[in-house]
PDB file of N, CA and C in Angstrom:
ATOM      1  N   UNK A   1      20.042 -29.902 -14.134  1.00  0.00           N
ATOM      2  CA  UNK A   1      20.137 -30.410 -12.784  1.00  0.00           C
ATOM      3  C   UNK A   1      20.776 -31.795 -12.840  1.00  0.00           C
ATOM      4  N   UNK A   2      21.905 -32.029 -11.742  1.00  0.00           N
ATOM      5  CA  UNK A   2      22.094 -33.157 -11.855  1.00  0.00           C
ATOM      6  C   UNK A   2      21.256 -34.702 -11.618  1.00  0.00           C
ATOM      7  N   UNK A   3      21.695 -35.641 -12.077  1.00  0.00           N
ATOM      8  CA  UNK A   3      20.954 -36.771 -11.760  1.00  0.00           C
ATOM      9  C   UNK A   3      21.188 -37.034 -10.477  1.00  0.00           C
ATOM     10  N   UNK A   4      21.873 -37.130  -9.753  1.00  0.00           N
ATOM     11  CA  UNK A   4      22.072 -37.427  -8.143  1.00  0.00           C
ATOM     12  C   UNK A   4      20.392 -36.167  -7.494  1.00  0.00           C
ATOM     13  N   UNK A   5      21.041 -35.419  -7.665  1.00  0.00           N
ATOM     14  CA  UNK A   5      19.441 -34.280  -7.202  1.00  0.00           C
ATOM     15  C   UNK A   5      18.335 -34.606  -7.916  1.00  0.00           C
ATOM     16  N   UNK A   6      18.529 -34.962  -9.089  1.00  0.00           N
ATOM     17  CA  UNK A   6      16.993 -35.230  -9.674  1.00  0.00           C
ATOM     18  C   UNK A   6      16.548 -36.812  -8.905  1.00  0.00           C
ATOM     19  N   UNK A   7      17.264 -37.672  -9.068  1.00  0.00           N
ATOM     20  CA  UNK A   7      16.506 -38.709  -7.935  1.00  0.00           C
ATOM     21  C   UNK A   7      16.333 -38.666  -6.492  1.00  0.00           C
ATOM     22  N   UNK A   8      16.969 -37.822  -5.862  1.00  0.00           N
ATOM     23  CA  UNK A   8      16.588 -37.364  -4.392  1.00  0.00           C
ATOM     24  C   UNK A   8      15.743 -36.523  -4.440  1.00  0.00           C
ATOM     25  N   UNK A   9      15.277 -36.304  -5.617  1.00  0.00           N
ATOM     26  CA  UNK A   9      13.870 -34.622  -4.949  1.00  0.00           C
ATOM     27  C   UNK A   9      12.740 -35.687  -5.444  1.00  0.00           C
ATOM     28  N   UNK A  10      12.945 -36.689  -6.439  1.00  0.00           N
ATOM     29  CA  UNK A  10      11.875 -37.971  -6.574  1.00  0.00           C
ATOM     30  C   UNK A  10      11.521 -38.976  -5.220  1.00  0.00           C
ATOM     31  N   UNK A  11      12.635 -39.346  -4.853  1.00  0.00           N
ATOM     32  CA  UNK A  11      12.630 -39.964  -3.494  1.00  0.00           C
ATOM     33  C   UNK A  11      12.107 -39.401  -2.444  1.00  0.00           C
ATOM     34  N   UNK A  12      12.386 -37.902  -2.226  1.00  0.00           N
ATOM     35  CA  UNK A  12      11.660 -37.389  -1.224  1.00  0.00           C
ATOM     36  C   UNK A  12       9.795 -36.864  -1.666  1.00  0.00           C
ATOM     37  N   UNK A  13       9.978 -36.592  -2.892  1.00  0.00           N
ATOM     38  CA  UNK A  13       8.601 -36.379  -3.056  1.00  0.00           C
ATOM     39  C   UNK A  13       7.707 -37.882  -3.084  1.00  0.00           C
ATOM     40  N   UNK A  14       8.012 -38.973  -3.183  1.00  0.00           N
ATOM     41  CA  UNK A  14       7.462 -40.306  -3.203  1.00  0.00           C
ATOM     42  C   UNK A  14       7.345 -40.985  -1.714  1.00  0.00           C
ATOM     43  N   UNK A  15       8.261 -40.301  -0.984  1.00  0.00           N
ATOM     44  CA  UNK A  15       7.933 -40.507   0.564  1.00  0.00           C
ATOM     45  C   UNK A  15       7.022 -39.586   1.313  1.00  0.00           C
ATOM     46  N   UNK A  16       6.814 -38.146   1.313  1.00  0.00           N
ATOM     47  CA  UNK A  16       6.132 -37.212   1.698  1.00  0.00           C
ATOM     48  C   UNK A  16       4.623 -38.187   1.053  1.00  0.00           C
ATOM     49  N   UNK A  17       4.447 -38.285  -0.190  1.00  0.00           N
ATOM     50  CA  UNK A  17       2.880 -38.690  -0.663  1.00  0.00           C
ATOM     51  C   UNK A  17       2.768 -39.983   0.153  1.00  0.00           C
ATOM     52  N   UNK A  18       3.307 -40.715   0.100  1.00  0.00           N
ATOM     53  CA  UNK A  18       3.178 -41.570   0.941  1.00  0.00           C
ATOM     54  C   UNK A  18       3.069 -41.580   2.317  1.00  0.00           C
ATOM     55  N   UNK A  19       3.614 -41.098   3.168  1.00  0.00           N
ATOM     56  CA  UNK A  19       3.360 -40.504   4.224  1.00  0.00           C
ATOM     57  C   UNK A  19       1.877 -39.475   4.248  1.00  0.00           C
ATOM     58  N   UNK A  20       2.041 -38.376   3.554  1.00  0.00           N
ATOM     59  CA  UNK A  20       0.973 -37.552   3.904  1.00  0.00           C
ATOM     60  C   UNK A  20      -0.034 -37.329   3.277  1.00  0.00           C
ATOM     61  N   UNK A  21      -0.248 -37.948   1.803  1.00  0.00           N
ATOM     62  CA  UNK A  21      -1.119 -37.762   0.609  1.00  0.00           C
ATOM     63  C   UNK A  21      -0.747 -36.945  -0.285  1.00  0.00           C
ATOM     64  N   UNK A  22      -1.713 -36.784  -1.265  1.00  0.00           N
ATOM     65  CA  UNK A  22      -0.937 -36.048  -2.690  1.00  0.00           C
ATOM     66  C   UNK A  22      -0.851 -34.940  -2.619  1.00  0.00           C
ATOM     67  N   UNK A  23      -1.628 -34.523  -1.591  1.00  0.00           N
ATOM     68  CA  UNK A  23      -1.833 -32.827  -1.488  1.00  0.00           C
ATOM     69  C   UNK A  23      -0.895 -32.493  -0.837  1.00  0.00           C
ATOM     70  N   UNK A  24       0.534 -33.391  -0.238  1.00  0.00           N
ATOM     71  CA  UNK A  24       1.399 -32.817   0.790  1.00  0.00           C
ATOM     72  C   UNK A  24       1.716 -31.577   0.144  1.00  0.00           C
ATOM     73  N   UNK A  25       2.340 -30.273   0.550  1.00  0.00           N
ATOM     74  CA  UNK A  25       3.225 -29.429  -0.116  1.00  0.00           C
ATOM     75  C   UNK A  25       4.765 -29.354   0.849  1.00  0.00           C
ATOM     76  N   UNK A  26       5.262 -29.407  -0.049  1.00  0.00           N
ATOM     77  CA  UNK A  26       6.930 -28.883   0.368  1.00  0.00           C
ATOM     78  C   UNK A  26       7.804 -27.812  -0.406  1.00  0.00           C
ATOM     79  N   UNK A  27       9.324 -27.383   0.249  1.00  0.00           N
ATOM     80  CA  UNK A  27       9.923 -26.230  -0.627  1.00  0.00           C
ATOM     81  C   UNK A  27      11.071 -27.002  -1.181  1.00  0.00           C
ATOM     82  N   UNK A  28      11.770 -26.428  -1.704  1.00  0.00           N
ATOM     83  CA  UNK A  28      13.216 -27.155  -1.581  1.00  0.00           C
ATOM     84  C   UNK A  28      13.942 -27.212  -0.567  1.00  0.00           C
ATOM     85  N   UNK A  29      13.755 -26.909   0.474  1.00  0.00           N
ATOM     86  CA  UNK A  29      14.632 -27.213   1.780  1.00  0.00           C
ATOM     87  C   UNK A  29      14.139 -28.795   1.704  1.00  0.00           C
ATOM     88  N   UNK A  30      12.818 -29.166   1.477  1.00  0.00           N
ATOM     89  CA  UNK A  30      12.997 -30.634   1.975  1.00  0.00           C
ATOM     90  C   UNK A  30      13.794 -31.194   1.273  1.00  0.00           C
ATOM     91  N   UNK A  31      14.625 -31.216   0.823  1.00  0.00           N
ATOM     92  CA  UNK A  31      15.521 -32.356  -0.238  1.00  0.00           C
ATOM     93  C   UNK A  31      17.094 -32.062   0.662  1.00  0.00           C
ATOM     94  N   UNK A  32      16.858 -31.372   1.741  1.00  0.00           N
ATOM     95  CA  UNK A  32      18.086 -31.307   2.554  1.00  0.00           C
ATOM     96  C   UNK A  32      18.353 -31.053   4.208  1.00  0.00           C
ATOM     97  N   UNK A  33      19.258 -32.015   4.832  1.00  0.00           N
ATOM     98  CA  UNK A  33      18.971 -32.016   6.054  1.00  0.00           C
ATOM     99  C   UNK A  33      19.450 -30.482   7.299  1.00  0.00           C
ATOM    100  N   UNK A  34      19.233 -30.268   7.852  1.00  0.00           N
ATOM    101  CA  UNK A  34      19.020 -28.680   8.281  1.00  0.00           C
ATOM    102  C   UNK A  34      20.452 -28.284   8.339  1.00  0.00           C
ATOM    103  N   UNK A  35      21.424 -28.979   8.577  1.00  0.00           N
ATOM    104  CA  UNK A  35      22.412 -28.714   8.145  1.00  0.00           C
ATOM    105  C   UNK A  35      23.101 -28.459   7.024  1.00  0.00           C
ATOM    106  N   UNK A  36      23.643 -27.432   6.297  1.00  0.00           N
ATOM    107  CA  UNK A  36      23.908 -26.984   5.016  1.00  0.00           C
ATOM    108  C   UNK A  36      25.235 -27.530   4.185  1.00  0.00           C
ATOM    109  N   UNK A  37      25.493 -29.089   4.515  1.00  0.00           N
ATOM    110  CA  UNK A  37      26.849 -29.547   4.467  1.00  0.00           C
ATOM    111  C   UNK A  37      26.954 -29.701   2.522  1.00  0.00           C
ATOM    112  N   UNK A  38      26.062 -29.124   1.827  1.00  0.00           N
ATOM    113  CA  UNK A  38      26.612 -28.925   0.498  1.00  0.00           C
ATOM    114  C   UNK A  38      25.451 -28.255  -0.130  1.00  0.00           C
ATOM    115  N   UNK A  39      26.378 -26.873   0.071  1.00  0.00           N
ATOM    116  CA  UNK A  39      25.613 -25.393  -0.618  1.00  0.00           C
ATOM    117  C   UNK A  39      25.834 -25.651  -1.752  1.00  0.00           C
ATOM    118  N   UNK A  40      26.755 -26.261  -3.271  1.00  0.00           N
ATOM    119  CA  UNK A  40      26.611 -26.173  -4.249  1.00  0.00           C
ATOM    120  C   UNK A  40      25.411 -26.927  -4.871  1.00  0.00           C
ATOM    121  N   UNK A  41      25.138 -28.135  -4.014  1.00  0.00           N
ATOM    122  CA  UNK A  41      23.749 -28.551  -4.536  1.00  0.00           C
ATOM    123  C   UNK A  41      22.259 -27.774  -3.628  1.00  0.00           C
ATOM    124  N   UNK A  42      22.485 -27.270  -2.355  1.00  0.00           N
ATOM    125  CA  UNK A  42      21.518 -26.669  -2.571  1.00  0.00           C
ATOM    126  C   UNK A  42      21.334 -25.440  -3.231  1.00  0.00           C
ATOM    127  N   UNK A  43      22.170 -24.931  -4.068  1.00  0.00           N
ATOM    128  CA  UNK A  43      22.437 -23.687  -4.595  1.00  0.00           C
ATOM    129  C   UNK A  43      21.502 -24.158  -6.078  1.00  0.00           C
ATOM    130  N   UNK A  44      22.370 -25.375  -6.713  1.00  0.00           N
ATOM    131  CA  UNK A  44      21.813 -26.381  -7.838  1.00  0.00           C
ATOM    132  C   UNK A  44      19.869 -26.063  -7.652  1.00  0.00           C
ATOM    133  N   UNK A  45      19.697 -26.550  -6.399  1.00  0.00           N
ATOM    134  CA  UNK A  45      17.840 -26.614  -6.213  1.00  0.00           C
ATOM    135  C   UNK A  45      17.395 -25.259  -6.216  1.00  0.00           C
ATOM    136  N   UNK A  46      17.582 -24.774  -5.607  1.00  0.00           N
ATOM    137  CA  UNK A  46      17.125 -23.367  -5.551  1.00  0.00           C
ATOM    138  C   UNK A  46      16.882 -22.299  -6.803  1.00  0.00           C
ATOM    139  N   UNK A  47      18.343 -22.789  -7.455  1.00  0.00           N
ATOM    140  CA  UNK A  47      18.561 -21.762  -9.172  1.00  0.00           C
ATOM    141  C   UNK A  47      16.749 -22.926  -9.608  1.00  0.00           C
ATOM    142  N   UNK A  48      17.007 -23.976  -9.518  1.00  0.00           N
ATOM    143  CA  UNK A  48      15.754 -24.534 -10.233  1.00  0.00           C
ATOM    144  C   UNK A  48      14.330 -23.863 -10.024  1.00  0.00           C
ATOM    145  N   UNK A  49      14.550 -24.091  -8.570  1.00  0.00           N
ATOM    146  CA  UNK A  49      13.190 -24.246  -8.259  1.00  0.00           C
ATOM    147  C   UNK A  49      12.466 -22.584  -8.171  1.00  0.00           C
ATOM    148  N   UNK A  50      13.741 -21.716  -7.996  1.00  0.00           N
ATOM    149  CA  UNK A  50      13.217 -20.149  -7.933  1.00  0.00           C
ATOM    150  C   UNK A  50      13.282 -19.477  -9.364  1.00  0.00           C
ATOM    151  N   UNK A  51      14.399 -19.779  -9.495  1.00  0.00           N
ATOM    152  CA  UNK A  51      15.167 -18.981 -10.859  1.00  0.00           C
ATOM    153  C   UNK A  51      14.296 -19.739 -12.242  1.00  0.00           C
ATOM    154  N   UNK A  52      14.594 -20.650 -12.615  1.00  0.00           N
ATOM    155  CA  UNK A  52      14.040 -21.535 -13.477  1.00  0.00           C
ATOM    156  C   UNK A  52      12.763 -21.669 -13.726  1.00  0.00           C
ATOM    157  N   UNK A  53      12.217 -21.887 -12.698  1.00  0.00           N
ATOM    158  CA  UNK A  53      10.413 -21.879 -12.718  1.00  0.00           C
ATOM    159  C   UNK A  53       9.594 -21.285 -11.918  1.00  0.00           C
ATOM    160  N   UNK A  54      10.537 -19.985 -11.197  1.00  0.00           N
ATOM    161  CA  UNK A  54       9.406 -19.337 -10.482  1.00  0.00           C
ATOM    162  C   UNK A  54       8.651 -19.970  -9.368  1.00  0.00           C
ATOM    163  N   UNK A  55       8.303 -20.776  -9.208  1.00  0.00           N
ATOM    164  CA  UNK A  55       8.105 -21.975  -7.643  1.00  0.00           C
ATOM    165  C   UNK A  55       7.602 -21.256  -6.873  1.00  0.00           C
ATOM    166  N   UNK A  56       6.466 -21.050  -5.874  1.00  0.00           N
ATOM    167  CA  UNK A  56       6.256 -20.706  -4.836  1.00  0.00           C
ATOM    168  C   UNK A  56       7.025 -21.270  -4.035  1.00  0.00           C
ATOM    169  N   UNK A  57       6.882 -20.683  -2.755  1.00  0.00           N
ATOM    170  CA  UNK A  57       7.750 -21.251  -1.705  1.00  0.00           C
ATOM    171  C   UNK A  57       7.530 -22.812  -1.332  1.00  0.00           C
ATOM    172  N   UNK A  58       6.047 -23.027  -1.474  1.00  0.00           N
ATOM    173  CA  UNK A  58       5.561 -24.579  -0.806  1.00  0.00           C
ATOM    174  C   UNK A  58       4.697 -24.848  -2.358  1.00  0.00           C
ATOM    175  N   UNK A  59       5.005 -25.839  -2.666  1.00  0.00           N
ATOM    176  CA  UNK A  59       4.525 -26.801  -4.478  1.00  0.00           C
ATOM    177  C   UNK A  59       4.052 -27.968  -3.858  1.00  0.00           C
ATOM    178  N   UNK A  60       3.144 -28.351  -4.322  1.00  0.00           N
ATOM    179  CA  UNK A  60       2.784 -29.844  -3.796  1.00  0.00           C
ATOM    180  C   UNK A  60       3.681 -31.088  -4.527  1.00  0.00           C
ATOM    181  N   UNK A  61       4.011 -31.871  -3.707  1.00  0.00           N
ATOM    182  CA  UNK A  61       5.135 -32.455  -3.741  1.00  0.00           C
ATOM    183  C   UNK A  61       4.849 -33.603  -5.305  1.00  0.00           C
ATOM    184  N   UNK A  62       3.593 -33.467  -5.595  1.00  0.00           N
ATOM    185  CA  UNK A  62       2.952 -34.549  -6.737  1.00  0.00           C
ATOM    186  C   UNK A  62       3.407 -33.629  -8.113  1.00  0.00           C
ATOM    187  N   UNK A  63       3.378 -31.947  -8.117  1.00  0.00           N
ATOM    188  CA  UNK A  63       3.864 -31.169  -8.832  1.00  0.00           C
ATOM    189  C   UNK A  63       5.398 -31.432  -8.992  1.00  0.00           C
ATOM    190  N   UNK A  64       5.840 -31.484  -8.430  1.00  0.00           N
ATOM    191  CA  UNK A  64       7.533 -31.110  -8.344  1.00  0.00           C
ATOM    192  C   UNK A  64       8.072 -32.884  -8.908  1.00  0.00           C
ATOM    193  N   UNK A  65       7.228 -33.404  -8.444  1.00  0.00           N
ATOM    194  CA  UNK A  65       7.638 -34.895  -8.928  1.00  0.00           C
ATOM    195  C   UNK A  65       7.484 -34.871 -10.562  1.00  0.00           C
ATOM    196  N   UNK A  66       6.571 -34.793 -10.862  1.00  0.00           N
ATOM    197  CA  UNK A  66       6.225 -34.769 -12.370  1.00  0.00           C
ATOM    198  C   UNK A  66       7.171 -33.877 -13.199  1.00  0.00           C
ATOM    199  N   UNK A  67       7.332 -32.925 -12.917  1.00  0.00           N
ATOM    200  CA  UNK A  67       7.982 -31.718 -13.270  1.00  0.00           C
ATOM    201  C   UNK A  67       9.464 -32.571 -13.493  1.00  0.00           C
ATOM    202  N   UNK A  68       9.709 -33.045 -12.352  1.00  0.00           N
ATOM    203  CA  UNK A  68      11.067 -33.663 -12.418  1.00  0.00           C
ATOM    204  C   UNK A  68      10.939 -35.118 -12.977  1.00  0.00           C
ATOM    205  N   UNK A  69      10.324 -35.705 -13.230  1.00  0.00           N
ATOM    206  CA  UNK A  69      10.210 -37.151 -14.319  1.00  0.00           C
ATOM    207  C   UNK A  69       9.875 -36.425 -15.697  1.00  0.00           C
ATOM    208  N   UNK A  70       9.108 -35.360 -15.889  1.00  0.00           N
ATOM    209  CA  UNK A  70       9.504 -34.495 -17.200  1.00  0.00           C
ATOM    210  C   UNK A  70      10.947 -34.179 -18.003  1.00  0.00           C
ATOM    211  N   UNK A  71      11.643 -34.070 -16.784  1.00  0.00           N
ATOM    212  CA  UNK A  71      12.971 -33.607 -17.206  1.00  0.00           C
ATOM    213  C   UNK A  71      12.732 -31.813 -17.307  1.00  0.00           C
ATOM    214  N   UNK A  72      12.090 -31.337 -17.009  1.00  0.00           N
ATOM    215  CA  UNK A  72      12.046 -29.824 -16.650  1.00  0.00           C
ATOM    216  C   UNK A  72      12.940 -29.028 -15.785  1.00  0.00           C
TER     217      UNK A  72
END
């Protein structure tokens, strides 16, 4: 995964906890605005988050953070 996506799915998971607590859950749509103005990176999240690790649809956002400061 690139580094541009790996610090925006950190950024958004560090704002959701903050905002909502640790237990927030989100999918990978949150790392993009409802408009689909670049399918190759949401294509990038998706191979991850479905293909790669199997992911439920909604991960708590404290999961997906770690996962991604892992380098996973």
């Amino acid at each position: 995964m690139r580094q541009s996506l790996r610090a925006k799915i950190i950024a958004v998971c560090d704002r959701k906890i903050a905002q909502k607590g640790p237990d927030v859950g989100l999918s990978f749509y949150a790392f993009f605005a409802n408009r689909n103005d670049d399918p190759a990176l949401l294509m990038e999240a998706a191979t991850w988050w479905i293909k790669t690790h199997q992911l439920d649809h909604f991960e708590k956002a404290t999961k997906i953070r770690e996962m991604v400061l892992a380098g996973k």
